[in-house]
C-alpha atoms as a PDB file:
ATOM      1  CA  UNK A   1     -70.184 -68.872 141.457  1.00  0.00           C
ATOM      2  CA  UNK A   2     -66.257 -68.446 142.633  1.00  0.00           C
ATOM      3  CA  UNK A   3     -65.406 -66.681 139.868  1.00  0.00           C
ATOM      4  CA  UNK A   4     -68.699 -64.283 140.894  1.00  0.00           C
ATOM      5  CA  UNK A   5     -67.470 -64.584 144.632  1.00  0.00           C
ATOM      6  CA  UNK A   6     -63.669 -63.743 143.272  1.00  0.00           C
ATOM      7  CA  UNK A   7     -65.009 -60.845 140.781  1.00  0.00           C
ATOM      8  CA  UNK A   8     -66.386 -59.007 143.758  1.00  0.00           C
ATOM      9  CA  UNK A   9     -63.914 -56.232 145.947  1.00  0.00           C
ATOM     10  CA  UNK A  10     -63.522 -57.206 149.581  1.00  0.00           C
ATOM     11  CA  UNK A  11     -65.111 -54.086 152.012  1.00  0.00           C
ATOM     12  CA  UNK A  12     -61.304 -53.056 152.454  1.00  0.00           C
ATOM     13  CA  UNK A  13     -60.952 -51.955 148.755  1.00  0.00           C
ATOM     14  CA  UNK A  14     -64.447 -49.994 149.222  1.00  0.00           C
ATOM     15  CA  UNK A  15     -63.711 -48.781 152.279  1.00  0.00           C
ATOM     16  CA  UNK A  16     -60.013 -47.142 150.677  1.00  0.00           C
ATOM     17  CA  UNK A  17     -61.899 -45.973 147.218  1.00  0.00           C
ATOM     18  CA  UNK A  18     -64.560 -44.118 150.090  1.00  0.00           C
ATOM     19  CA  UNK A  19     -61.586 -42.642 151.417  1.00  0.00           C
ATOM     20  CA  UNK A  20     -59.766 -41.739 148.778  1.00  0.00           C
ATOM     21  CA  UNK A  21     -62.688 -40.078 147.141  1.00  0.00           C
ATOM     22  CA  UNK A  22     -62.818 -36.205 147.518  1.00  0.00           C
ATOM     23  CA  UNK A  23     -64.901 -35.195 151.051  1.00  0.00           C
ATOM     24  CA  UNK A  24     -67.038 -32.412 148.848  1.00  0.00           C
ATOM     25  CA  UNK A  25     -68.417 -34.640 146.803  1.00  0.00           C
ATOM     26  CA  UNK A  26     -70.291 -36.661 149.297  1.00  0.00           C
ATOM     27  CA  UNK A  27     -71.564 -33.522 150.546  1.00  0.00           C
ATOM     28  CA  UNK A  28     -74.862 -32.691 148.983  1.00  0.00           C
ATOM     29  CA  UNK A  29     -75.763 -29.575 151.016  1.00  0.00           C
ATOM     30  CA  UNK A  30     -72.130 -28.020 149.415  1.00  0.00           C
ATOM     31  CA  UNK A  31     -73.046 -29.135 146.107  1.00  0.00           C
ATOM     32  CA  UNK A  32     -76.423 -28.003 146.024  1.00  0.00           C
ATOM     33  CA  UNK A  33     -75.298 -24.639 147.474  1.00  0.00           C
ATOM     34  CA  UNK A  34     -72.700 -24.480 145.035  1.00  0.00           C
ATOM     35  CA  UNK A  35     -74.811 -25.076 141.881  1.00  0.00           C
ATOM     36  CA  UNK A  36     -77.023 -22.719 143.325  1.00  0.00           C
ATOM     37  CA  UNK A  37     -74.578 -19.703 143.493  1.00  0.00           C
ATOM     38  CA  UNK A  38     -72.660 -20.572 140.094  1.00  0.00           C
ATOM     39  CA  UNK A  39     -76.223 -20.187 138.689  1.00  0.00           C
ATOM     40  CA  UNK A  40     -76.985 -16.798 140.195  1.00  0.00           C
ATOM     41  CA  UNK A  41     -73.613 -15.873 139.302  1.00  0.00           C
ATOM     42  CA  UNK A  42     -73.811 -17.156 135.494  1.00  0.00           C
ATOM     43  CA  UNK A  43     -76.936 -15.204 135.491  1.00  0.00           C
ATOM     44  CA  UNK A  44     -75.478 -11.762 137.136  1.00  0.00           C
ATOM     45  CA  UNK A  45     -72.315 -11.899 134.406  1.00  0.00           C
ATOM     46  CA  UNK A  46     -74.464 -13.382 131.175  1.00  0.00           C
ATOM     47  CA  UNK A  47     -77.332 -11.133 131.672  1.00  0.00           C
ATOM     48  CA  UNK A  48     -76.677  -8.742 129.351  1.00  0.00           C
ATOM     49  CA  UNK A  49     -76.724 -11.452 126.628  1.00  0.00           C
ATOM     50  CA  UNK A  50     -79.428 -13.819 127.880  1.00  0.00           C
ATOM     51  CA  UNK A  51     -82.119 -10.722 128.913  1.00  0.00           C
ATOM     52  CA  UNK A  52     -85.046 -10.657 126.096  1.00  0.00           C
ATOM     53  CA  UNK A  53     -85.265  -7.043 126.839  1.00  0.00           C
ATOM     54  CA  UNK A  54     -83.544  -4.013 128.347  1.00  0.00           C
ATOM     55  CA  UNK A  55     -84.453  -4.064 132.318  1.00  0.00           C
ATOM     56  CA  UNK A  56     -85.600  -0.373 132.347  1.00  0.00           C
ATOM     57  CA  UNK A  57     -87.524  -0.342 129.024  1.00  0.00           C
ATOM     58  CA  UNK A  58     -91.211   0.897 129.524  1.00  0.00           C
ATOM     59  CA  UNK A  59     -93.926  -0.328 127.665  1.00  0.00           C
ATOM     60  CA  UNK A  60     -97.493   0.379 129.210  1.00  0.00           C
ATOM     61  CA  UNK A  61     -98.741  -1.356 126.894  1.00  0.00           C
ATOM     62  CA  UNK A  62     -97.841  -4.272 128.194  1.00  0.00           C
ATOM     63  CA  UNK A  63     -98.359  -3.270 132.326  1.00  0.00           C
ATOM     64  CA  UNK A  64     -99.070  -6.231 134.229  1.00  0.00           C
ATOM     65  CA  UNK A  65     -98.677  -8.991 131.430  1.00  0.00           C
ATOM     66  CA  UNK A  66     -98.865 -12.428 133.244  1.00  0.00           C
ATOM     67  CA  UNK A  67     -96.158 -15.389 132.538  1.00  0.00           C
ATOM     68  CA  UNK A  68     -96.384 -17.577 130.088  1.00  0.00           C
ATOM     69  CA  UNK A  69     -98.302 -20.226 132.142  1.00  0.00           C
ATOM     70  CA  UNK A  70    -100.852 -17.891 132.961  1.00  0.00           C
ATOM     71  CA  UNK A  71    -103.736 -17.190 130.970  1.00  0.00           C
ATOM     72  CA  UNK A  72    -102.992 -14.833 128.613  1.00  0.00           C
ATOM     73  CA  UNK A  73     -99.111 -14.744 128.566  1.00  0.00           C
ATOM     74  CA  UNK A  74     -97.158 -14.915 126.005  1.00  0.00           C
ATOM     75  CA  UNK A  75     -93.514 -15.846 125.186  1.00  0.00           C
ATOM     76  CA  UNK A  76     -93.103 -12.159 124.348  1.00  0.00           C
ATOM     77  CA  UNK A  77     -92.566 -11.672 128.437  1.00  0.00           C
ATOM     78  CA  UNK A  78     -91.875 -15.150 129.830  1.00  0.00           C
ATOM     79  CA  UNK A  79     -92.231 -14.057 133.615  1.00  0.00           C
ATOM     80  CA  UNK A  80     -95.014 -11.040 132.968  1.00  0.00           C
ATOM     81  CA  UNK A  81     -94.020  -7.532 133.176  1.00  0.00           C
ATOM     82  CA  UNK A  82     -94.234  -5.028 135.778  1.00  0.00           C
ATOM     83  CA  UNK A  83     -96.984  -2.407 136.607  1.00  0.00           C
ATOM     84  CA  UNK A  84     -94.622  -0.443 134.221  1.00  0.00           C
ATOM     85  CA  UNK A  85     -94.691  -2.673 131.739  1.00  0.00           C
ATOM     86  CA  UNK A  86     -90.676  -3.609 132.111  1.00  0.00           C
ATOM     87  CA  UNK A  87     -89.874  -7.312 131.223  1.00  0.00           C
ATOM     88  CA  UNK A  88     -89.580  -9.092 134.538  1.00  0.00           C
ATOM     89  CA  UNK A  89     -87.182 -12.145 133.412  1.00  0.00           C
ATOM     90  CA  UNK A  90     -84.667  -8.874 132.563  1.00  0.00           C
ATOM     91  CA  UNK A  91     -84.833  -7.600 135.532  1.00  0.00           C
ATOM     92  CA  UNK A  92     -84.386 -10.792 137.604  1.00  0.00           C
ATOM     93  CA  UNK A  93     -81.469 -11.493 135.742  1.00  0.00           C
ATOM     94  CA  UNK A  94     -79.998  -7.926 136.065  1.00  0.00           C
ATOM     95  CA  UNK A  95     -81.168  -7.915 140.224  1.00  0.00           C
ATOM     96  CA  UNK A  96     -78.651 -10.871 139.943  1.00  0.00           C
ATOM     97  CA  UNK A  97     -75.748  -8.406 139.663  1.00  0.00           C
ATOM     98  CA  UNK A  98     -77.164  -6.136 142.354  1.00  0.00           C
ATOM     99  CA  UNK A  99     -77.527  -8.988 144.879  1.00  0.00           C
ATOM    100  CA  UNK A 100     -74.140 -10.504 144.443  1.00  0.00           C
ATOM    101  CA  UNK A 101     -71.978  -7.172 144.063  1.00  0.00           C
ATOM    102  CA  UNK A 102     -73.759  -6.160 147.459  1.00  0.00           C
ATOM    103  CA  UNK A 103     -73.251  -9.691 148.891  1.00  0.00           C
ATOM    104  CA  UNK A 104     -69.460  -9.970 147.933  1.00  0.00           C
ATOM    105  CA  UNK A 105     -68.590  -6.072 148.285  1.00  0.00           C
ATOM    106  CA  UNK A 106     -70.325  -6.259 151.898  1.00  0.00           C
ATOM    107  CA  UNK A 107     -68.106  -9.232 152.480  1.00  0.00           C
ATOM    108  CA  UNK A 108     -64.940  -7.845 151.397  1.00  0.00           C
ATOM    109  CA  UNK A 109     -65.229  -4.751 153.378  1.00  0.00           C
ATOM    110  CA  UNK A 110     -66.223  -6.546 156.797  1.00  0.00           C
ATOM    111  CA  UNK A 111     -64.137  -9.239 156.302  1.00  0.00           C
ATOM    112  CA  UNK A 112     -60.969  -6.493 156.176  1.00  0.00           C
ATOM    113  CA  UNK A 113     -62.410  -4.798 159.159  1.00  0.00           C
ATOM    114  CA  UNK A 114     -63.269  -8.004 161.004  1.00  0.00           C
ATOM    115  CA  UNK A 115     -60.026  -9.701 160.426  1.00  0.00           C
ATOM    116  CA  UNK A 116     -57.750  -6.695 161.136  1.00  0.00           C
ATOM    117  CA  UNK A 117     -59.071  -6.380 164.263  1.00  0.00           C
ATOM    118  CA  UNK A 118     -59.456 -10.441 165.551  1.00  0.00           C
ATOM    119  CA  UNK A 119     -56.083 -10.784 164.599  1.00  0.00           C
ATOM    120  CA  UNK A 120     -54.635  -7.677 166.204  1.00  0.00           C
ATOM    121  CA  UNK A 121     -56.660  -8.813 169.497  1.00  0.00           C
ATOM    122  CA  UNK A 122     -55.592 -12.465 169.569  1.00  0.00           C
ATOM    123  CA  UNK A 123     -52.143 -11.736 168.309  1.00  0.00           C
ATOM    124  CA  UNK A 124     -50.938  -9.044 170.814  1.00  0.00           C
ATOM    125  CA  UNK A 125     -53.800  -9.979 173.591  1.00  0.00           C
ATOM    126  CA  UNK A 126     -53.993  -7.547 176.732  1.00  0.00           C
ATOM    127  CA  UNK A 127     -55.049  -4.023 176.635  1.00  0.00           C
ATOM    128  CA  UNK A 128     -55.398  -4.351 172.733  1.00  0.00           C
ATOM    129  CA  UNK A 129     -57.463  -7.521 173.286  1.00  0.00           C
ATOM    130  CA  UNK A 130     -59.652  -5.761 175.850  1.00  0.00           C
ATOM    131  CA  UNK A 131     -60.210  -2.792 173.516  1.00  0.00           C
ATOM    132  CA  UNK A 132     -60.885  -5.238 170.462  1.00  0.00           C
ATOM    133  CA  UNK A 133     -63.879  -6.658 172.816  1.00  0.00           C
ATOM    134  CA  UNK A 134     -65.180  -3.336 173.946  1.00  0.00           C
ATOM    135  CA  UNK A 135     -65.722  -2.250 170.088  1.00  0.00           C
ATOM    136  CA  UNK A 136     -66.967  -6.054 169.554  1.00  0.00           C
ATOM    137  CA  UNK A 137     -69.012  -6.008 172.205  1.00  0.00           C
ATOM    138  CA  UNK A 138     -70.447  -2.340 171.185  1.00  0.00           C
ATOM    139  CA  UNK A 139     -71.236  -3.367 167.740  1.00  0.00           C
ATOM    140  CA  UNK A 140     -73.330  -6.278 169.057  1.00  0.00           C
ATOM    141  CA  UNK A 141     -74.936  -4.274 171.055  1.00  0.00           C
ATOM    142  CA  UNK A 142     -76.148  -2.250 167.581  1.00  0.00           C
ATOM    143  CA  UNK A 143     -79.379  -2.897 165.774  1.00  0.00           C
ATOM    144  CA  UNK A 144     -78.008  -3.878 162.594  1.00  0.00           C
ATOM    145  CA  UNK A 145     -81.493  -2.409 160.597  1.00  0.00           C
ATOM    146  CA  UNK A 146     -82.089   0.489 162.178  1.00  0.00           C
ATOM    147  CA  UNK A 147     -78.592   1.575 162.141  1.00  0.00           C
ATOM    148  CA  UNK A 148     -78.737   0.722 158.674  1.00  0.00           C
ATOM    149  CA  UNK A 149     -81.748   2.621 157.791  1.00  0.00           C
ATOM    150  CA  UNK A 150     -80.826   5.503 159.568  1.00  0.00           C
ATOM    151  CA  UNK A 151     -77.447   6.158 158.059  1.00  0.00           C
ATOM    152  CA  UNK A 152     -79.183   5.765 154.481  1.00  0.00           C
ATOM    153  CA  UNK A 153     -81.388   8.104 155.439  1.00  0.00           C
ATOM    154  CA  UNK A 154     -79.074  10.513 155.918  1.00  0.00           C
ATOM    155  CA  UNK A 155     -77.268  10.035 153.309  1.00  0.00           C
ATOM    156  CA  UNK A 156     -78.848   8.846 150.434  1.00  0.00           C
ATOM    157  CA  UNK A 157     -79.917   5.212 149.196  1.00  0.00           C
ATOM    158  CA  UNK A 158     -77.136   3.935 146.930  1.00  0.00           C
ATOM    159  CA  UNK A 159     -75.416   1.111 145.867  1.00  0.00           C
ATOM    160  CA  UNK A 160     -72.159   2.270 147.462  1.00  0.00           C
ATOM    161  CA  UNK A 161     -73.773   3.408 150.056  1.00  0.00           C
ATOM    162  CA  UNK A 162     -75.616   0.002 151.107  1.00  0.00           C
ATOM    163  CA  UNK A 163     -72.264  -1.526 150.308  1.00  0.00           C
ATOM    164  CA  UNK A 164     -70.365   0.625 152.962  1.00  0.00           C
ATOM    165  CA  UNK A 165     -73.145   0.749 155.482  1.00  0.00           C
ATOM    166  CA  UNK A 166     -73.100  -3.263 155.798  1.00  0.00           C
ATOM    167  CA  UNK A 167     -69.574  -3.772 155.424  1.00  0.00           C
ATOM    168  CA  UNK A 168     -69.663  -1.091 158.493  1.00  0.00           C
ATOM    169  CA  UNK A 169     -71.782  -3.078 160.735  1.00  0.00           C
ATOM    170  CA  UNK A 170     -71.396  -6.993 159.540  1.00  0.00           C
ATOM    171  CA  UNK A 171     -67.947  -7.215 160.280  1.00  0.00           C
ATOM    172  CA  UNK A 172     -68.225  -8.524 164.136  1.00  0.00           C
ATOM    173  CA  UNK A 173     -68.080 -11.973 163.016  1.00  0.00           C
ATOM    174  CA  UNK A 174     -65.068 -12.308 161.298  1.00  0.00           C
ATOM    175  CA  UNK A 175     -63.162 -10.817 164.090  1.00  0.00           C
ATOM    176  CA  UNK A 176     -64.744 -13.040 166.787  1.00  0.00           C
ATOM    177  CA  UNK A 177     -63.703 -15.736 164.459  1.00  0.00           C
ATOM    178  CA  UNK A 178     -60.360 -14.254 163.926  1.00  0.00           C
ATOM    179  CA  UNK A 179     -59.357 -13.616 167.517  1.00  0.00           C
ATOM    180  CA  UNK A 180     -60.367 -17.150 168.672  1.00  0.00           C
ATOM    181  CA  UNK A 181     -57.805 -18.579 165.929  1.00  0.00           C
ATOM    182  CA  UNK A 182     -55.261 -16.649 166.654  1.00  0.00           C
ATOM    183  CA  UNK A 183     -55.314 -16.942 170.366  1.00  0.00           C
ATOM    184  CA  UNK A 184     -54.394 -20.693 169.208  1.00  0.00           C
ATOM    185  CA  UNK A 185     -52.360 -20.131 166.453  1.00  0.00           C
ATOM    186  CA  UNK A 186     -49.792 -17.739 168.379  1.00  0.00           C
ATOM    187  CA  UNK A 187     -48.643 -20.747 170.344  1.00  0.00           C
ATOM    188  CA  UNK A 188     -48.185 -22.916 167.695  1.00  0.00           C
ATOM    189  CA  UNK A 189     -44.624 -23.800 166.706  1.00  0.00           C
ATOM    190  CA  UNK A 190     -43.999 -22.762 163.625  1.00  0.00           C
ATOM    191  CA  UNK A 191     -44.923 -19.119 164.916  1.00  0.00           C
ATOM    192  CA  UNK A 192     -42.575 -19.385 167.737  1.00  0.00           C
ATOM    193  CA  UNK A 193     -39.812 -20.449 165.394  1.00  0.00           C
ATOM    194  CA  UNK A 194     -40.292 -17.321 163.033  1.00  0.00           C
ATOM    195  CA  UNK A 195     -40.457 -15.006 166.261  1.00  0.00           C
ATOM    196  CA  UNK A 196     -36.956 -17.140 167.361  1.00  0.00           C
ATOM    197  CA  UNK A 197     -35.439 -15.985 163.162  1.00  0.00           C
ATOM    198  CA  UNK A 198     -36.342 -12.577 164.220  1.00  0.00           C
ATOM    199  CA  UNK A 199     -39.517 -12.391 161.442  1.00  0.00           C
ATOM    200  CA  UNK A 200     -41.145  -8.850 162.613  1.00  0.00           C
ATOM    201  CA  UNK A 201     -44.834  -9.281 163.553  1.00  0.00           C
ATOM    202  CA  UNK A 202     -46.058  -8.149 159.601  1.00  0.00           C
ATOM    203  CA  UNK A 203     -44.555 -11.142 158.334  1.00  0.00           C
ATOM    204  CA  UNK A 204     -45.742 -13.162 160.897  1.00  0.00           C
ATOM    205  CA  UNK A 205     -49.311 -12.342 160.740  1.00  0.00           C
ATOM    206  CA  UNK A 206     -48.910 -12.442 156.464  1.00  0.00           C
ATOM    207  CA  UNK A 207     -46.770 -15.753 156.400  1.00  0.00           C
ATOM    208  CA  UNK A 208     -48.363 -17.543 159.518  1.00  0.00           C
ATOM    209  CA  UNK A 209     -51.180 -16.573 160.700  1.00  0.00           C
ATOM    210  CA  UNK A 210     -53.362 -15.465 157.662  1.00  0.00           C
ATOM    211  CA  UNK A 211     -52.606 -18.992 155.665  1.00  0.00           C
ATOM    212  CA  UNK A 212     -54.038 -20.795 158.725  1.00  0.00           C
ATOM    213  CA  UNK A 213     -57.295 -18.591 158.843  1.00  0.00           C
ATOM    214  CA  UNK A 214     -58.518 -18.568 155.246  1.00  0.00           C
ATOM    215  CA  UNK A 215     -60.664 -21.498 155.413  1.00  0.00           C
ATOM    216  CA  UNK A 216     -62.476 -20.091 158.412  1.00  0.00           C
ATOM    217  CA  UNK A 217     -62.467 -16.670 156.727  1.00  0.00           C
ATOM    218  CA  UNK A 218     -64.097 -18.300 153.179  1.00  0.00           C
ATOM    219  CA  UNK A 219     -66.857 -19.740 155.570  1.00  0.00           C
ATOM    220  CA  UNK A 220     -68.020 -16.676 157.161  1.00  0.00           C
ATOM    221  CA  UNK A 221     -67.751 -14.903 154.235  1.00  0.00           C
ATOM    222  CA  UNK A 222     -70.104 -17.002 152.459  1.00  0.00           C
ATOM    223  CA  UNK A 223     -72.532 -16.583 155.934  1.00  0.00           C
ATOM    224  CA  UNK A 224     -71.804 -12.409 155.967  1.00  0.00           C
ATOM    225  CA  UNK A 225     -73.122 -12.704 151.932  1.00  0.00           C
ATOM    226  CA  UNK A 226     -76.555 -14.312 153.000  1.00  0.00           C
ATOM    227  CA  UNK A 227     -77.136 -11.839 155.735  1.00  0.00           C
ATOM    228  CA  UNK A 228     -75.933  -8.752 153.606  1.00  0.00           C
ATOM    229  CA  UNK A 229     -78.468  -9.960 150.495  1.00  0.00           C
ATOM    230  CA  UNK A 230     -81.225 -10.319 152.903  1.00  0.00           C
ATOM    231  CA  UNK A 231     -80.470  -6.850 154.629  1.00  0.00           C
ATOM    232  CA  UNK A 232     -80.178  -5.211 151.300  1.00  0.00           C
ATOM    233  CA  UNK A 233     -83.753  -6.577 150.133  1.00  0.00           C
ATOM    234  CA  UNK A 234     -84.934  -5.594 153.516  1.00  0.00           C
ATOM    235  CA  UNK A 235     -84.034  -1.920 153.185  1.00  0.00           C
ATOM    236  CA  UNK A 236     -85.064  -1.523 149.676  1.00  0.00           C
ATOM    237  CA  UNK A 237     -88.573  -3.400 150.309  1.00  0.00           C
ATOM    238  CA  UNK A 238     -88.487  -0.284 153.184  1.00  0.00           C
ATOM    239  CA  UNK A 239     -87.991   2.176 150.164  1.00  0.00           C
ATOM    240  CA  UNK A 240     -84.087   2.873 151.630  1.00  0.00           C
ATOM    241  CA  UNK A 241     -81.981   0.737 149.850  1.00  0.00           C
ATOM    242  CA  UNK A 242     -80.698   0.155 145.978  1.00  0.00           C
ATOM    243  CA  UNK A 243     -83.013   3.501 144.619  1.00  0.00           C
ATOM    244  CA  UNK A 244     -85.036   3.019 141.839  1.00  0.00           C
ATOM    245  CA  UNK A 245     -84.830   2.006 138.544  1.00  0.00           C
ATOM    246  CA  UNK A 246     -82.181  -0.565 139.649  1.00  0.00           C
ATOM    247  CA  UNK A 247     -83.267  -3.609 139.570  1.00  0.00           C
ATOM    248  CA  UNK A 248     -83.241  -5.068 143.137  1.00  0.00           C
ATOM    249  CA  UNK A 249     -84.756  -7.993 144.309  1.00  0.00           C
ATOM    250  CA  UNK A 250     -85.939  -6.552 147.145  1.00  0.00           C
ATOM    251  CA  UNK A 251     -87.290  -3.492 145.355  1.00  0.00           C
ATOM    252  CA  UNK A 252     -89.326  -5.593 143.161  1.00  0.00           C
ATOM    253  CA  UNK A 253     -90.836  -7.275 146.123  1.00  0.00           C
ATOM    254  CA  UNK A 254     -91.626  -3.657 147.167  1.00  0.00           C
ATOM    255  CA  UNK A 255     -92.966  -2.606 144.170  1.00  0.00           C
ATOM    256  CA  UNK A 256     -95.120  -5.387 143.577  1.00  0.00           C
ATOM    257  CA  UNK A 257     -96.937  -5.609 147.285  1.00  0.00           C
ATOM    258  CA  UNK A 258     -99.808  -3.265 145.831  1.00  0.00           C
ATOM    259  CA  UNK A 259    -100.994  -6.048 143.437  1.00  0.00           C
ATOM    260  CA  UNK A 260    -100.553  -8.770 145.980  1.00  0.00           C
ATOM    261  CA  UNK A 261    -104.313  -9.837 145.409  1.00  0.00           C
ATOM    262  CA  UNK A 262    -104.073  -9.568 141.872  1.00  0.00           C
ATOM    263  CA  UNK A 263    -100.265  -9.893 140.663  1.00  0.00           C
ATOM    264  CA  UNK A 264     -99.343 -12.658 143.322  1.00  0.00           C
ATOM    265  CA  UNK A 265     -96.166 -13.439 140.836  1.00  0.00           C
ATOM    266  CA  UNK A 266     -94.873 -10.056 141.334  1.00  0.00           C
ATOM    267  CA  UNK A 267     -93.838 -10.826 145.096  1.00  0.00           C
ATOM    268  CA  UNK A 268     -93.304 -14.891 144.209  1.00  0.00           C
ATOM    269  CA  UNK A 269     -90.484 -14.784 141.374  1.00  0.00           C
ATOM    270  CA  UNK A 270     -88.291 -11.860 143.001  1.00  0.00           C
ATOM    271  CA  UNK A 271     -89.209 -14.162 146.237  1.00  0.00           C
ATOM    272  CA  UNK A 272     -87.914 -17.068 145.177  1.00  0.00           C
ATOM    273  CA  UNK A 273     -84.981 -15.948 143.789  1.00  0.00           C
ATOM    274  CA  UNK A 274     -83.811 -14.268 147.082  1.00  0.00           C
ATOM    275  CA  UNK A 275     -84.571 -17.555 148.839  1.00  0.00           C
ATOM    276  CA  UNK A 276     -82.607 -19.449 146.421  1.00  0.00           C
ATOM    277  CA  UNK A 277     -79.778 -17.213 146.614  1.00  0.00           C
ATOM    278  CA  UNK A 278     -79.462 -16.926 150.155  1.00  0.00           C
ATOM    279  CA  UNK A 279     -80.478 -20.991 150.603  1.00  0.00           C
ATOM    280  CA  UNK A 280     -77.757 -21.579 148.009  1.00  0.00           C
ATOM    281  CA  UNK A 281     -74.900 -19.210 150.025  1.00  0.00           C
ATOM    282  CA  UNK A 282     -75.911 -20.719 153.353  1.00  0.00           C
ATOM    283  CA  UNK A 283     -75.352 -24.383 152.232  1.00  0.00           C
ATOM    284  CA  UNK A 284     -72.041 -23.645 150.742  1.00  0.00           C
ATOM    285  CA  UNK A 285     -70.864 -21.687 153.985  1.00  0.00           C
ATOM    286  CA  UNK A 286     -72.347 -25.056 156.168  1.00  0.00           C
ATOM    287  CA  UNK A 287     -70.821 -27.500 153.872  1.00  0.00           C
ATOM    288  CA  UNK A 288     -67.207 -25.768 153.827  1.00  0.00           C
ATOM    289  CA  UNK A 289     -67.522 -25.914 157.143  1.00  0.00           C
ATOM    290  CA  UNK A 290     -68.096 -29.714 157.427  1.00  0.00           C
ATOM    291  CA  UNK A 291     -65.596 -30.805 154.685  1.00  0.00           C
ATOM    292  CA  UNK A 292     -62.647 -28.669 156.857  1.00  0.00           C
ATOM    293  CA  UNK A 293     -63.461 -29.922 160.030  1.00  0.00           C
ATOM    294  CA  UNK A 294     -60.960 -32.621 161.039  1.00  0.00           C
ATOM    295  CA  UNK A 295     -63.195 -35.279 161.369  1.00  0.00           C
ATOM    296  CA  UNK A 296     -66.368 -33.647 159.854  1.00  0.00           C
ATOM    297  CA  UNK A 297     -69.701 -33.609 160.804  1.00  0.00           C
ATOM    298  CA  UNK A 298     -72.016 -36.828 161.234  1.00  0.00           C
END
């Protein structure tokens, strides 16, 4: 019994090994969202090897084959095929690729916009700050969808053009994010001192102030992606967004609404994958946020 007694750690070794232990991995929601979008993205980049068939191959023939667990399906067409008779696991992995490039692209060109302008209105502050609001304040004033279906009307449903469009009108958060850091990070010492060694306001921003905003940048990135996936699937269920024969998510929803009675697994599977997707980039935007707090969230 003492040697069982001895054998056993006292709650300060536990306590240290809990501390030393890495804060992400005690984190479910960031590990669930992570496996989440490493799937969607193993699926966007392996597609072309893992899809049993080409995405816009016709066969009508084979119009409206139900999956495999549904009477009648066959391994030929594991998730059915469309009312065109196109393989439907090909074209979920393929809408993979659409969903991420407009996620990421959307981020990348709001997050330049957004952060440009935070950090030139918490930086310099004043008249440049009050401009920075008025344009802030404008774009929240816009109805992100309708703006967004408008300008696609007029010119064109595309890829690049969806891109542009959101990256155009998402980017309000990253600079409201932006400008409240660097309203505190401009009083910080270590930017004084490079002001005092006469470092021009370029090298500030690059060597001071940008190092100290990526992890807040990463997480609204990660939010921007959820918001630009959904917006995407929401013009191109509308008929305005990725044009057909791409592969969209959201354009499979749309295509498949007229068999809703019949086809319910045309809406579900596209469904399902867009929830995952956006589930999966929400929880990794929450739980980066937790694990770079300073004392994290209870």
């Amino acid at each position: 019994m003492t040697d069982i007694v001895a054998s056993t750690p006292p709650a300060q070794d536990r306590a240290a090994r809990r501390m030393r232990r890495p804060r992400w991995m005690g984190h479910a929601g960031l590990i669930i969202g992570l496996a989440i979008l490493l799937t969607c993205l193993l699926m966007a980049l392996f597609a072309p090897l893992v899809a049993p068939h080409d995405p816009y191959a016709q066969d009508l023939l084979s119009r409206f084959a139900p999956p495999v667990w549904h009477e009648g399906g066959s391994w030929n067409h594991v998730l059915g095929a469309d009312h065109l008779g196109r393989d439907y696991l090909s074209r979920l992995l393929y809408g993979a690729q659409i969903s991420l490039i407009i996620g990421i692209g959307t981020a990348i060109v709001s997050g330049i916009i957004g952060t440009t302008i935070g950090i030139a209105a918490g930086y310099f502050g004043g008249k440049v700050d009050s401009i920075a609001m008025f344009f802030i304040t404008a774009r929240l004033a816009m109805p992100v969808i309708l703006i967004a279906l408008a300008v696609v009307a007029l010119f064109g449903s595309s890829l690049t053009v969806v891109m542009l469009t959101l990256g155009l009108l998402l980017w309000d958060r990253f600079a409201l994010v932006t400008r409240a850091s660097t309203i505190q990070l401009r009083s910080q010492e270590f930017v004084t001192a490079a002001q005092i060694q006469g470092a021009s306001t370029l090298q500030i921003v690059r060597h001071e102030i940008l190092p100290n905003l990526l992890n807040n940048l990463l997480i609204v990135a990660t939010l921007e992606m959820a918001q630009a996936i959904v917006l995407e699937a929401a013009l191109s269920f509308l008929g305005l967004g990725v044009p057909a024969p791409l592969p969209s998510w959201g354009l499979m929803i749309s295509e498949g609404k007229a068999s809703i009675l019949f086809e319910p697994w045309l809406i579900t599977i596209p469904g399902i994958a867009l929830f995952l997707l956006v589930l999966g980039t929400n929880l990794l935007g929450d739980g980066l946020r937790d694990i770079t707090t300073p004392q994290g969230r209870n």
